[in-house]
N, C-alpha and C. Protein backbone atom coordinates (compact mmCIF):
# COMPACT_ATOMS: atom_id res chain seq x y z
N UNK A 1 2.46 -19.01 14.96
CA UNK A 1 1.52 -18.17 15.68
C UNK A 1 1.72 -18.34 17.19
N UNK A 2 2.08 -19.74 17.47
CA UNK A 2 1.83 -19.91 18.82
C UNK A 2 3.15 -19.08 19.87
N UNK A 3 4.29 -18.70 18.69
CA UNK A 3 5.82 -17.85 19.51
C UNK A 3 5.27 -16.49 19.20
N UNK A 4 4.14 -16.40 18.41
CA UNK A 4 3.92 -14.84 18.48
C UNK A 4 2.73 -14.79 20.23
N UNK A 5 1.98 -15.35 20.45
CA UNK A 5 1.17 -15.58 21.48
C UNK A 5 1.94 -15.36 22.29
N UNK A 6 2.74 -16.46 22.54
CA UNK A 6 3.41 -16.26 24.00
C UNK A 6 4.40 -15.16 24.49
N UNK A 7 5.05 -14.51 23.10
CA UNK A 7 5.92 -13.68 23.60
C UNK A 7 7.35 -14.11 22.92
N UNK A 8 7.41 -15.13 22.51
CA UNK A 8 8.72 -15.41 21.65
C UNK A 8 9.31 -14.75 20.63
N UNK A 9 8.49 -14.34 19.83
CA UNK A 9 9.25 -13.22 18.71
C UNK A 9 7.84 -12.54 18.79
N UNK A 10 8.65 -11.61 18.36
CA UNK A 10 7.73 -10.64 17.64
C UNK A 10 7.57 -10.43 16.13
N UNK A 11 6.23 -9.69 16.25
CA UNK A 11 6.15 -9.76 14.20
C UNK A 11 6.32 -8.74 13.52
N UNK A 12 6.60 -8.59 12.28
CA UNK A 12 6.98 -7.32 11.76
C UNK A 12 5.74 -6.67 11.36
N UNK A 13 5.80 -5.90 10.76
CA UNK A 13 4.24 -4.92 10.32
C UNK A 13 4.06 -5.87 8.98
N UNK A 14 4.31 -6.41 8.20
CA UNK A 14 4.58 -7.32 7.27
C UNK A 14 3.55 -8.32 7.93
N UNK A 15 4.11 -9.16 8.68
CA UNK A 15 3.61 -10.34 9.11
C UNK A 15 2.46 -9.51 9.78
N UNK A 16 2.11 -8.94 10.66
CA UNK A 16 0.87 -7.96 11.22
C UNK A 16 -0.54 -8.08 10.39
N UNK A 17 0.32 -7.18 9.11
CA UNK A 17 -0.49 -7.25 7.82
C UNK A 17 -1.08 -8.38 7.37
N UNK A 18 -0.53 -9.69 7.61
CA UNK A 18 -0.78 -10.51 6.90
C UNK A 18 -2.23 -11.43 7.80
N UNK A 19 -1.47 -11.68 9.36
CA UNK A 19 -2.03 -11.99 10.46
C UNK A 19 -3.44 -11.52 10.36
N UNK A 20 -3.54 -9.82 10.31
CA UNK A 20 -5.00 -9.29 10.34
C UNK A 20 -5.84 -9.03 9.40
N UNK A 21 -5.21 -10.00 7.97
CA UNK A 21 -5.73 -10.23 6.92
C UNK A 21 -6.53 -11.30 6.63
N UNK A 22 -5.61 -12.32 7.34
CA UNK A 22 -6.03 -13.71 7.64
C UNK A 22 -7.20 -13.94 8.41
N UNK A 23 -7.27 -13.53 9.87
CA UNK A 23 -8.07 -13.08 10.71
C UNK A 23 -8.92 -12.33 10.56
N UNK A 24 -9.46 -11.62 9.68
CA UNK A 24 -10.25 -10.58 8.68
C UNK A 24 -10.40 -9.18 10.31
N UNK A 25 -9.91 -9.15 10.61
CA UNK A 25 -9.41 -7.83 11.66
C UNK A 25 -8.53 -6.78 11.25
N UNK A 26 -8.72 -5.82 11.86
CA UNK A 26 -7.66 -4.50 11.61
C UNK A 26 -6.17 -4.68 12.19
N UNK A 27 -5.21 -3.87 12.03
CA UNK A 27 -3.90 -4.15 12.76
C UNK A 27 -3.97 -3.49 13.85
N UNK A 28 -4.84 -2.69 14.51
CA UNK A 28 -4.90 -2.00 15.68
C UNK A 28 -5.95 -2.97 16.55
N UNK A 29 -6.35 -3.78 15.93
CA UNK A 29 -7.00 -4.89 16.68
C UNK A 29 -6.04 -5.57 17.79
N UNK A 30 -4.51 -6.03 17.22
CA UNK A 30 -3.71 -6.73 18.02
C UNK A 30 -3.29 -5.79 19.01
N UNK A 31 -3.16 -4.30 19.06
CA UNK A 31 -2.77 -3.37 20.62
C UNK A 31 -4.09 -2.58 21.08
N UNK A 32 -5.07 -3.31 21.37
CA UNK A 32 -6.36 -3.59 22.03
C UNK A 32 -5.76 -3.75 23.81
N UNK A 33 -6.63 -2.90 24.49
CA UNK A 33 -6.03 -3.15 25.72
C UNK A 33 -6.95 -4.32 26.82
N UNK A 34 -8.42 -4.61 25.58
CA UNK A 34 -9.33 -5.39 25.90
C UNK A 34 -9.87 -5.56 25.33
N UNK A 35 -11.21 -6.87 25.74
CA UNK A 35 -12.13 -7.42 24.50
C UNK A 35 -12.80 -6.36 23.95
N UNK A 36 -13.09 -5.17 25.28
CA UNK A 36 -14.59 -4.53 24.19
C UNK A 36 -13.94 -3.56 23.16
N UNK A 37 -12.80 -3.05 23.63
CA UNK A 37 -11.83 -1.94 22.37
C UNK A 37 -11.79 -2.76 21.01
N UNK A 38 -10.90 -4.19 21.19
CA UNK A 38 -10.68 -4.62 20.02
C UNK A 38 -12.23 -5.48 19.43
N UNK A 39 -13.26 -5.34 19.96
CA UNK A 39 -14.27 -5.40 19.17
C UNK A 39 -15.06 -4.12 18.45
N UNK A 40 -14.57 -2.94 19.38
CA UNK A 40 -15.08 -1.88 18.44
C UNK A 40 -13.85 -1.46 17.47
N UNK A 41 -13.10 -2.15 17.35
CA UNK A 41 -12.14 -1.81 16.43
C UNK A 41 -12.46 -2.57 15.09
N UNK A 42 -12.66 -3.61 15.51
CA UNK A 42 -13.41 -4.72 14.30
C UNK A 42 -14.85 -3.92 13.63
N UNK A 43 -15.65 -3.58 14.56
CA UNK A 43 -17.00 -2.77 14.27
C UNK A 43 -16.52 -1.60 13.55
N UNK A 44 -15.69 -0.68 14.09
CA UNK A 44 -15.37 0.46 13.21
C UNK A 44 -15.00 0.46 11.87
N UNK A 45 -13.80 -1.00 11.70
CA UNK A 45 -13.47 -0.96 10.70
C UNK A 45 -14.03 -1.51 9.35
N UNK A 46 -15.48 -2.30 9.95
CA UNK A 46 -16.37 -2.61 8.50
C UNK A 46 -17.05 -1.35 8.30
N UNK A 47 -17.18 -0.38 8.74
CA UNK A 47 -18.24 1.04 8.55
C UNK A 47 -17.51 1.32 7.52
N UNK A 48 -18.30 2.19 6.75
CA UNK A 48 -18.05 3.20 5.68
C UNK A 48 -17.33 4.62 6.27
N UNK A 49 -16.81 5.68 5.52
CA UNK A 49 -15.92 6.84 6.08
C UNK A 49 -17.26 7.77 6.33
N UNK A 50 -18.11 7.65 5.91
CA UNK A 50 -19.34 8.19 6.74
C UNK A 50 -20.54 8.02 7.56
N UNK A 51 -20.23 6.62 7.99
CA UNK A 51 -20.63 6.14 9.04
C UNK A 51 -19.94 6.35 10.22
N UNK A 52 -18.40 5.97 10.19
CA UNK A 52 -17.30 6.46 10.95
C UNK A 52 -17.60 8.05 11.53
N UNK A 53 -17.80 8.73 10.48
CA UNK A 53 -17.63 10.37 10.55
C UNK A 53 -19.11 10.55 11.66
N UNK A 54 -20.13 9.76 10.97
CA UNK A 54 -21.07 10.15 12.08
C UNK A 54 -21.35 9.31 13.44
N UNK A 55 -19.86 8.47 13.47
CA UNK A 55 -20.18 7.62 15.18
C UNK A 55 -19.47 8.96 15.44
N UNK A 56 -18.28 9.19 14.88
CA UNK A 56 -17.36 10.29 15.71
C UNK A 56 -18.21 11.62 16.34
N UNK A 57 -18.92 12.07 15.60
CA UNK A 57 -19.90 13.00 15.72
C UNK A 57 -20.69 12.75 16.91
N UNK A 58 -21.33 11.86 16.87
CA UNK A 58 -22.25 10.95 17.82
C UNK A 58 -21.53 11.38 19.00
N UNK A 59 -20.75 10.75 19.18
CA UNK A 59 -19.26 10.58 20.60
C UNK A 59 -19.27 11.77 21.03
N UNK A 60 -18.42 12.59 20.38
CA UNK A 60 -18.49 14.11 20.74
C UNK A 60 -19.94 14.54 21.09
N UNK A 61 -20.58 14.16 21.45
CA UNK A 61 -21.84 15.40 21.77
C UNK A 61 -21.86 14.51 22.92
N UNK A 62 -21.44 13.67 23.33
CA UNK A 62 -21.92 12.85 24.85
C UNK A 62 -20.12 13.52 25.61
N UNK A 63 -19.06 14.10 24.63
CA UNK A 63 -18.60 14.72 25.54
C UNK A 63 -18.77 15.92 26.56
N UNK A 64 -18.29 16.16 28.17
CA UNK A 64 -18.47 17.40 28.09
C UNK A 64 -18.00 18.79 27.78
C-alpha cells in the first residue's frame, strides 16, 4: 500500500477493486480531487438507485 501512496507503482483496476473493497469505498473514491468529493462519493454510494435519482433531481433544480 505504502508504493501505491507514494507514487511507486501503480494499481491495476483489479487491485483498485480489491483496495475499495477492503476499505468499504467506491473506486471513484481514489480520483477524488478532495476530502469533501470523495466523501460524497462514499455517501452516494450507500444510497439506493432511488435515492440517488432523487439527490440528482434535488441538484438540478438549484441549477440555473
Amino acid at each position: 500500500m505504502n508504493h501505491y501512496e507514494k507514487g511507486r507503482h501503480i494499481p491495476d483496476i483489479d487491485t483498485l477493486k480489491r483496495m475499495a473493497d477492503e476499505l468499504g469505498v467506491p473506486i471513484n473514491y481514489f480520483f477524488c480531487e478532495s476530502e469533501l468529493t470523495a466523501e460524497l462519493a462514499k455517501l452516494i454510494a450507500n444510497m439506493t438507485e432511488t435515492e440517488q435519482a432523487a439527490l440528482i433531481a434535488e441538484l438540478n433544480k438549484k441549477q440555473p
